[in-house]
N, C-alpha and C. Protein backbone atom coordinates (compact mmCIF):
# COMPACT_ATOMS: atom_id res chain seq x y z
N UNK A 1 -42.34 22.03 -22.98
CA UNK A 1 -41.41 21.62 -21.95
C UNK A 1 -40.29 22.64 -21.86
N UNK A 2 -39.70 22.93 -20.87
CA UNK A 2 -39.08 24.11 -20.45
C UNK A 2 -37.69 23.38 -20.66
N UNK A 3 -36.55 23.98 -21.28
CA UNK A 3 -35.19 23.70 -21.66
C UNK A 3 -34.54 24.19 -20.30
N UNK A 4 -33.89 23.30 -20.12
CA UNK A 4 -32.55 23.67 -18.62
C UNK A 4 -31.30 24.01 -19.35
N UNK A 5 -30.40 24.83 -18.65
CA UNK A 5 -29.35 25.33 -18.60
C UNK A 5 -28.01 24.08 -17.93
N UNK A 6 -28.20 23.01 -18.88
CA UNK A 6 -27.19 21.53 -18.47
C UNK A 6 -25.89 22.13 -18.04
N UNK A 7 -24.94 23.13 -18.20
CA UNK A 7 -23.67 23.90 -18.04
C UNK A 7 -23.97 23.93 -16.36
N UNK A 8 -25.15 24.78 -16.38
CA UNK A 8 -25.78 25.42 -14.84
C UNK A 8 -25.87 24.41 -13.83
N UNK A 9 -26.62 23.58 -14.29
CA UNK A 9 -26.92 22.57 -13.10
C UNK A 9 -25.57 21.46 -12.85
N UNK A 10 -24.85 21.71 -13.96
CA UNK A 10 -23.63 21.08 -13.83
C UNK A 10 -22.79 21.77 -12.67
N UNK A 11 -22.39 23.24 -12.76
CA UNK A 11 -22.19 24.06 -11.87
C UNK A 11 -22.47 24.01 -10.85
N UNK A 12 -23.31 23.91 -10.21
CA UNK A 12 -24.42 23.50 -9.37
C UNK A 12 -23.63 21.97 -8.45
N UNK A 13 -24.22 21.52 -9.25
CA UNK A 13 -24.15 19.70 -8.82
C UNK A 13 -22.93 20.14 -8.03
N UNK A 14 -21.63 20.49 -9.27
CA UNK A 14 -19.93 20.75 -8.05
C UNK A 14 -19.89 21.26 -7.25
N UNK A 15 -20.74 22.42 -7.58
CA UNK A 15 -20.44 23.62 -5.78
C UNK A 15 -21.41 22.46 -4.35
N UNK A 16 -22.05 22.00 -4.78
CA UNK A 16 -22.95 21.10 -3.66
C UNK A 16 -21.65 19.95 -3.27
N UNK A 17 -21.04 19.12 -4.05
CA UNK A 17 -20.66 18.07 -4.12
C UNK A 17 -19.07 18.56 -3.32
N UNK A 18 -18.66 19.75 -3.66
CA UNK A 18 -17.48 20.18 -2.96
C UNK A 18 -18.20 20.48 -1.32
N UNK A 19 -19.48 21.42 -1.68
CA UNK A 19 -19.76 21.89 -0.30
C UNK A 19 -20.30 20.60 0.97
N UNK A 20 -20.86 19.09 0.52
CA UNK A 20 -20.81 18.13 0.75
C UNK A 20 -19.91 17.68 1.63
N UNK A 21 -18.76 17.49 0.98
CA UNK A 21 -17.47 17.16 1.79
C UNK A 21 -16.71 17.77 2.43
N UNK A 22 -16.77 19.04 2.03
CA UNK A 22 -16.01 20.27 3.33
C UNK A 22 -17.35 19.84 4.87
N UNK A 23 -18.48 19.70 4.44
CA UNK A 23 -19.09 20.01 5.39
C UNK A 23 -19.02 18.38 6.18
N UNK A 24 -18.84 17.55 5.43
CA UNK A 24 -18.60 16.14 5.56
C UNK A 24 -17.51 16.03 6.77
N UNK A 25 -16.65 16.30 6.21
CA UNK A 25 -15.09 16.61 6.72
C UNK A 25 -14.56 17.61 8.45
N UNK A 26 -16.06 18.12 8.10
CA UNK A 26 -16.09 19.34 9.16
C UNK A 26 -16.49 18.54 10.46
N UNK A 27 -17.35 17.14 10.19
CA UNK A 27 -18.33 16.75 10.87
C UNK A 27 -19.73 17.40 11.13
N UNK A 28 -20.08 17.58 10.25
CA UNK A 28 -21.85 18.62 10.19
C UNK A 28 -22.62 17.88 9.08
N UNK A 29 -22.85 16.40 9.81
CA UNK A 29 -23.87 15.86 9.21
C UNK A 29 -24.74 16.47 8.60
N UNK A 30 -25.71 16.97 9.05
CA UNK A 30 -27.10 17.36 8.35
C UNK A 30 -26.36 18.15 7.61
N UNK A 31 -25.70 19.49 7.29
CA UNK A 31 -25.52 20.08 5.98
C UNK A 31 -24.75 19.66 4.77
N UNK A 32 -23.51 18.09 5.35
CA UNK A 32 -23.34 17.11 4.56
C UNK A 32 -24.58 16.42 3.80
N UNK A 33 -25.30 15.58 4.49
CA UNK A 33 -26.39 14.86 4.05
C UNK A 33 -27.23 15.99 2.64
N UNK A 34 -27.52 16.98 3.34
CA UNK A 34 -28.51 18.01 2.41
C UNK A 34 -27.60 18.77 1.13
N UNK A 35 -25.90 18.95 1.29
CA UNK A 35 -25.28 18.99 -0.03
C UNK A 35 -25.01 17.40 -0.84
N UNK A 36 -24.74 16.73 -0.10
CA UNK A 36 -25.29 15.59 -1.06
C UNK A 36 -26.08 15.02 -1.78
N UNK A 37 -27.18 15.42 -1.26
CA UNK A 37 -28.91 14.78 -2.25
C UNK A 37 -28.72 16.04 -3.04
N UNK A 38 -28.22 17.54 -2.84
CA UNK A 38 -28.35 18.28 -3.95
C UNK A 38 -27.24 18.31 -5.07
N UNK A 39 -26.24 18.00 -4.69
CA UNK A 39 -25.55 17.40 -6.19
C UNK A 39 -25.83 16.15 -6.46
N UNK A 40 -26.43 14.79 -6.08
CA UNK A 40 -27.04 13.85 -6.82
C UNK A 40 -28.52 14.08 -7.63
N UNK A 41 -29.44 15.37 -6.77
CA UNK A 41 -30.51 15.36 -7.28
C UNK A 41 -30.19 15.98 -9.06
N UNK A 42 -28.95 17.34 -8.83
CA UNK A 42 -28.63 17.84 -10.08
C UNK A 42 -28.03 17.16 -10.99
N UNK A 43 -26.64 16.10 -10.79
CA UNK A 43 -26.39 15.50 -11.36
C UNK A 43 -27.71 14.20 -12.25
N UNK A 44 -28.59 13.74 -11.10
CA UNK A 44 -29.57 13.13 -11.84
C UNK A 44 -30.40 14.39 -12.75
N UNK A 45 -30.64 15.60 -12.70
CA UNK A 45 -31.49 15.87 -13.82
C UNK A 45 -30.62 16.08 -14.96
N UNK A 46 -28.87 16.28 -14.95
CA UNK A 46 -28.33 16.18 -15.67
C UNK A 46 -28.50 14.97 -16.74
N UNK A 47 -28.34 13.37 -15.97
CA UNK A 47 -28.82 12.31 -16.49
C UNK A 47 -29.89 12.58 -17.34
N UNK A 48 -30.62 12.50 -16.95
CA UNK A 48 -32.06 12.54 -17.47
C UNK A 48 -32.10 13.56 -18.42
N UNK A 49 -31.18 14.44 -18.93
CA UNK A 49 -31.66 15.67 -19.74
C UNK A 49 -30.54 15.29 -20.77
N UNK A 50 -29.81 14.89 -20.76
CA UNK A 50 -28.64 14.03 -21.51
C UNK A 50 -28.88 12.81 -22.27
N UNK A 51 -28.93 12.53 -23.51
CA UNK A 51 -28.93 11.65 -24.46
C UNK A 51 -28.41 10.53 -23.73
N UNK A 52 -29.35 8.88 -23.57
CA UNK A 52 -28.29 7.55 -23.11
C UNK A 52 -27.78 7.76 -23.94
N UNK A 53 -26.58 7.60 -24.04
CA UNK A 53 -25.52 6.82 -25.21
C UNK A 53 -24.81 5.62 -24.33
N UNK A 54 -25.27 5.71 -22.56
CA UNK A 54 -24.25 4.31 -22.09
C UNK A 54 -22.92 4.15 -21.88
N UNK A 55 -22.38 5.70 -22.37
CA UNK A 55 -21.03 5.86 -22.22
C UNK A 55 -20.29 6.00 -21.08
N UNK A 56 -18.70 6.14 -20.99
CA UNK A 56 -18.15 5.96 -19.71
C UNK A 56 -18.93 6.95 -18.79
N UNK A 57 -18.81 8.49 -19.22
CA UNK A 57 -19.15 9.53 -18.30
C UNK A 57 -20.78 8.74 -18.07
N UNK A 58 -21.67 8.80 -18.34
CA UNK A 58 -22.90 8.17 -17.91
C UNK A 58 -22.71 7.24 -16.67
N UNK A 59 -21.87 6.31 -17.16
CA UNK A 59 -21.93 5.22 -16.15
C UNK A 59 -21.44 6.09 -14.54
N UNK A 60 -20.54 6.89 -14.85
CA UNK A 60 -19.43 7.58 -14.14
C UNK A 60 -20.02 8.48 -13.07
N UNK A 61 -20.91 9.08 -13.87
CA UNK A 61 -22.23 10.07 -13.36
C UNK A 61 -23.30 9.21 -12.08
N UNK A 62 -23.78 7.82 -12.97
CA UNK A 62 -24.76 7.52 -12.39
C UNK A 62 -23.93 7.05 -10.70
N UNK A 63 -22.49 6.65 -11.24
CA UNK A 63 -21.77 6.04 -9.72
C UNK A 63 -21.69 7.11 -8.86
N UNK A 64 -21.67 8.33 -9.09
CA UNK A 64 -21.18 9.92 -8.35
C UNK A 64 -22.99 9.63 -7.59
N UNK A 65 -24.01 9.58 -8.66
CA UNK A 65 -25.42 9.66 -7.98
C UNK A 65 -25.72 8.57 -6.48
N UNK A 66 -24.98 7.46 -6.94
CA UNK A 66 -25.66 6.41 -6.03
C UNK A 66 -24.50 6.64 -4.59
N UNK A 67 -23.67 7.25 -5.15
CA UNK A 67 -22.29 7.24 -4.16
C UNK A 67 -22.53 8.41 -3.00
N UNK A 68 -23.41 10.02 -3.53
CA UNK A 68 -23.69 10.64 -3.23
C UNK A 68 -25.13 10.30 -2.52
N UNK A 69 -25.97 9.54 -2.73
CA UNK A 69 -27.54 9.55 -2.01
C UNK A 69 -26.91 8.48 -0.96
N UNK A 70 -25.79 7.09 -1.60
CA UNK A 70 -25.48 6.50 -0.22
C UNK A 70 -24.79 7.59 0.97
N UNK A 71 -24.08 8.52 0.85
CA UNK A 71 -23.25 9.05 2.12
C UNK A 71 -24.50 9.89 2.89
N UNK A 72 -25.10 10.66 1.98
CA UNK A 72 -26.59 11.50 2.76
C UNK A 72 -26.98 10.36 3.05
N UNK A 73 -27.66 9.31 3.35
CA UNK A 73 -28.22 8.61 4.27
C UNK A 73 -27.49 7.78 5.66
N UNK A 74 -26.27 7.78 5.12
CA UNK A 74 -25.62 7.59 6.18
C UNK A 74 -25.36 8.67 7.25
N UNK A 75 -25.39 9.89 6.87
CA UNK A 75 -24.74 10.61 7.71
C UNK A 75 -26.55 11.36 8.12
N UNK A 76 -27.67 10.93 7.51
CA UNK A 76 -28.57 11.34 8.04
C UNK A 76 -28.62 10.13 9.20
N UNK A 77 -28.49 9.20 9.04
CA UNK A 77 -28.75 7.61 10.05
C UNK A 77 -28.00 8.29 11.44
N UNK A 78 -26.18 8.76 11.46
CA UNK A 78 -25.64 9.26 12.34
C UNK A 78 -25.75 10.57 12.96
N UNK A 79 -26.68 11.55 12.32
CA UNK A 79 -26.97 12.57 12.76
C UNK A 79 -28.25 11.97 13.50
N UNK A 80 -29.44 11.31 13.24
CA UNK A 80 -30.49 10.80 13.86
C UNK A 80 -30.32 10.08 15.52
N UNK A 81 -28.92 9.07 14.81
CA UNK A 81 -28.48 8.82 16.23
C UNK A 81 -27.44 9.50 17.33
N UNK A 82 -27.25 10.70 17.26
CA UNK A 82 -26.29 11.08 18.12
C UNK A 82 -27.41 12.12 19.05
N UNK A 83 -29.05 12.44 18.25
CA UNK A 83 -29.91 12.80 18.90
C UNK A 83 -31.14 12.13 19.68
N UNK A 84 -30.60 10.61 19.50
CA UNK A 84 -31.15 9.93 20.62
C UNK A 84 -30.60 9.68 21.87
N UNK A 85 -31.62 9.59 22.71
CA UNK A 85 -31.18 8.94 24.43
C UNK A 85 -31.06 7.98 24.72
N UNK A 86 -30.42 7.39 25.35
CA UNK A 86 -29.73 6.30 25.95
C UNK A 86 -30.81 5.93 27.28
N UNK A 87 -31.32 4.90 27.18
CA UNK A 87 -32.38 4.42 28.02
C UNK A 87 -31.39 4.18 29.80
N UNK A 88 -32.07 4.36 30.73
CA UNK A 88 -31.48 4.60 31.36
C UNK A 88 -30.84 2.83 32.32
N UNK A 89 -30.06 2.63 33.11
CA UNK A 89 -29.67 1.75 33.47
C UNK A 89 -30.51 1.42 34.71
N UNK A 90 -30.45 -0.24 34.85
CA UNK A 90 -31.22 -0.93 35.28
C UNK A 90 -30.55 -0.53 36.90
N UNK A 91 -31.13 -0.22 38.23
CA UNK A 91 -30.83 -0.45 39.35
C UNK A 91 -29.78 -1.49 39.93
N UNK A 92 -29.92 -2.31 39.15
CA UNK A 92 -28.75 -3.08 39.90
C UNK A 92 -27.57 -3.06 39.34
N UNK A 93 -27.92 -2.27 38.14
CA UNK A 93 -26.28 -2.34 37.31
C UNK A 93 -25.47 -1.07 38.70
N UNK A 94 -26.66 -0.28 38.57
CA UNK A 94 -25.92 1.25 39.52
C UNK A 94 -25.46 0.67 41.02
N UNK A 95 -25.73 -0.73 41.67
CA UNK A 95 -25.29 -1.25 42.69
C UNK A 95 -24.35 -1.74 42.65
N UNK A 96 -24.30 -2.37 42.10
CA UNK A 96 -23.27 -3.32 41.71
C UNK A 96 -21.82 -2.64 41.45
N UNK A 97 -21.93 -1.43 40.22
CA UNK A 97 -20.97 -1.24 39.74
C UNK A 97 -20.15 -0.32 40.67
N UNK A 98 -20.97 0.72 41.62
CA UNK A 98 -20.19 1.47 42.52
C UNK A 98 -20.11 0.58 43.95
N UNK A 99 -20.72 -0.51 44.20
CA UNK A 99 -20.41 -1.04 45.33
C UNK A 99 -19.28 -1.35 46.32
N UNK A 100 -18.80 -1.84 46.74
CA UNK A 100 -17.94 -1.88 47.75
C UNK A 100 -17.96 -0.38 48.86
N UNK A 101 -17.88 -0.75 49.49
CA UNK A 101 -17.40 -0.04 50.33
C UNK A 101 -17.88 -0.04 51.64
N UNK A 102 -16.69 -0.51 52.51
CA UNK A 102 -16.84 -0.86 53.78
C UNK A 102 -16.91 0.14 55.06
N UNK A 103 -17.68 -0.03 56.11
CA UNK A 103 -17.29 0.56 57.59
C UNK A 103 -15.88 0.90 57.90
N UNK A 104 -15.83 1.63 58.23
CA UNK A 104 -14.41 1.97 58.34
C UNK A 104 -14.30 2.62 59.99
């Protein structure tokens, strides 16, 4: 089994997790969403390569993971919908709403 560089991917996880929220902040969903799953994906192999002991940072970690995969799906949900179309309106709404208007 191949040994990871835990310092590295720690490194890692922050530069994503900063680049996350600048890009968050910027409004640029999709490169929000995609620095988020990559500092939760690193932070989880961090988990996983790290002794349980159950301790605060663990718990602390796993909240950064679930906190980070919840905002990438949200902001994938709002990037999905700002590239849908709007079905178009029914004929009588378009009568109705510009109507009036008399002989003059």
């Amino acid at each position: 089994m191949q040994s990871i560089d835990l310092d590295s991917v720690r490194r890692l996880a922050a530069k994503a997790a900063f680049a996350a929220i600048e890009a968050d902040q910027q409004g640029d969903h999709v490169a929000a969403a995609s620095s988020y799953d990559e500092a939760a994906n690193n932070l989880t192999l961090v988990l996983e390569s790290e002794a349980a002991d159950g301790g605060v940072d663990r718990r602390t970690l796993e909240g950064k993971v679930t906190e980070y995969r919840d905002r990438a799906e949200v902001l994938r949900n709002k990037s999905l919908a700002s590239t849908l179309p709007s079905p178009p309106k029914d004929e009588e709404e378009h009568q109705t709403a510009g109507g009036g208007g008399g002989a003059g």
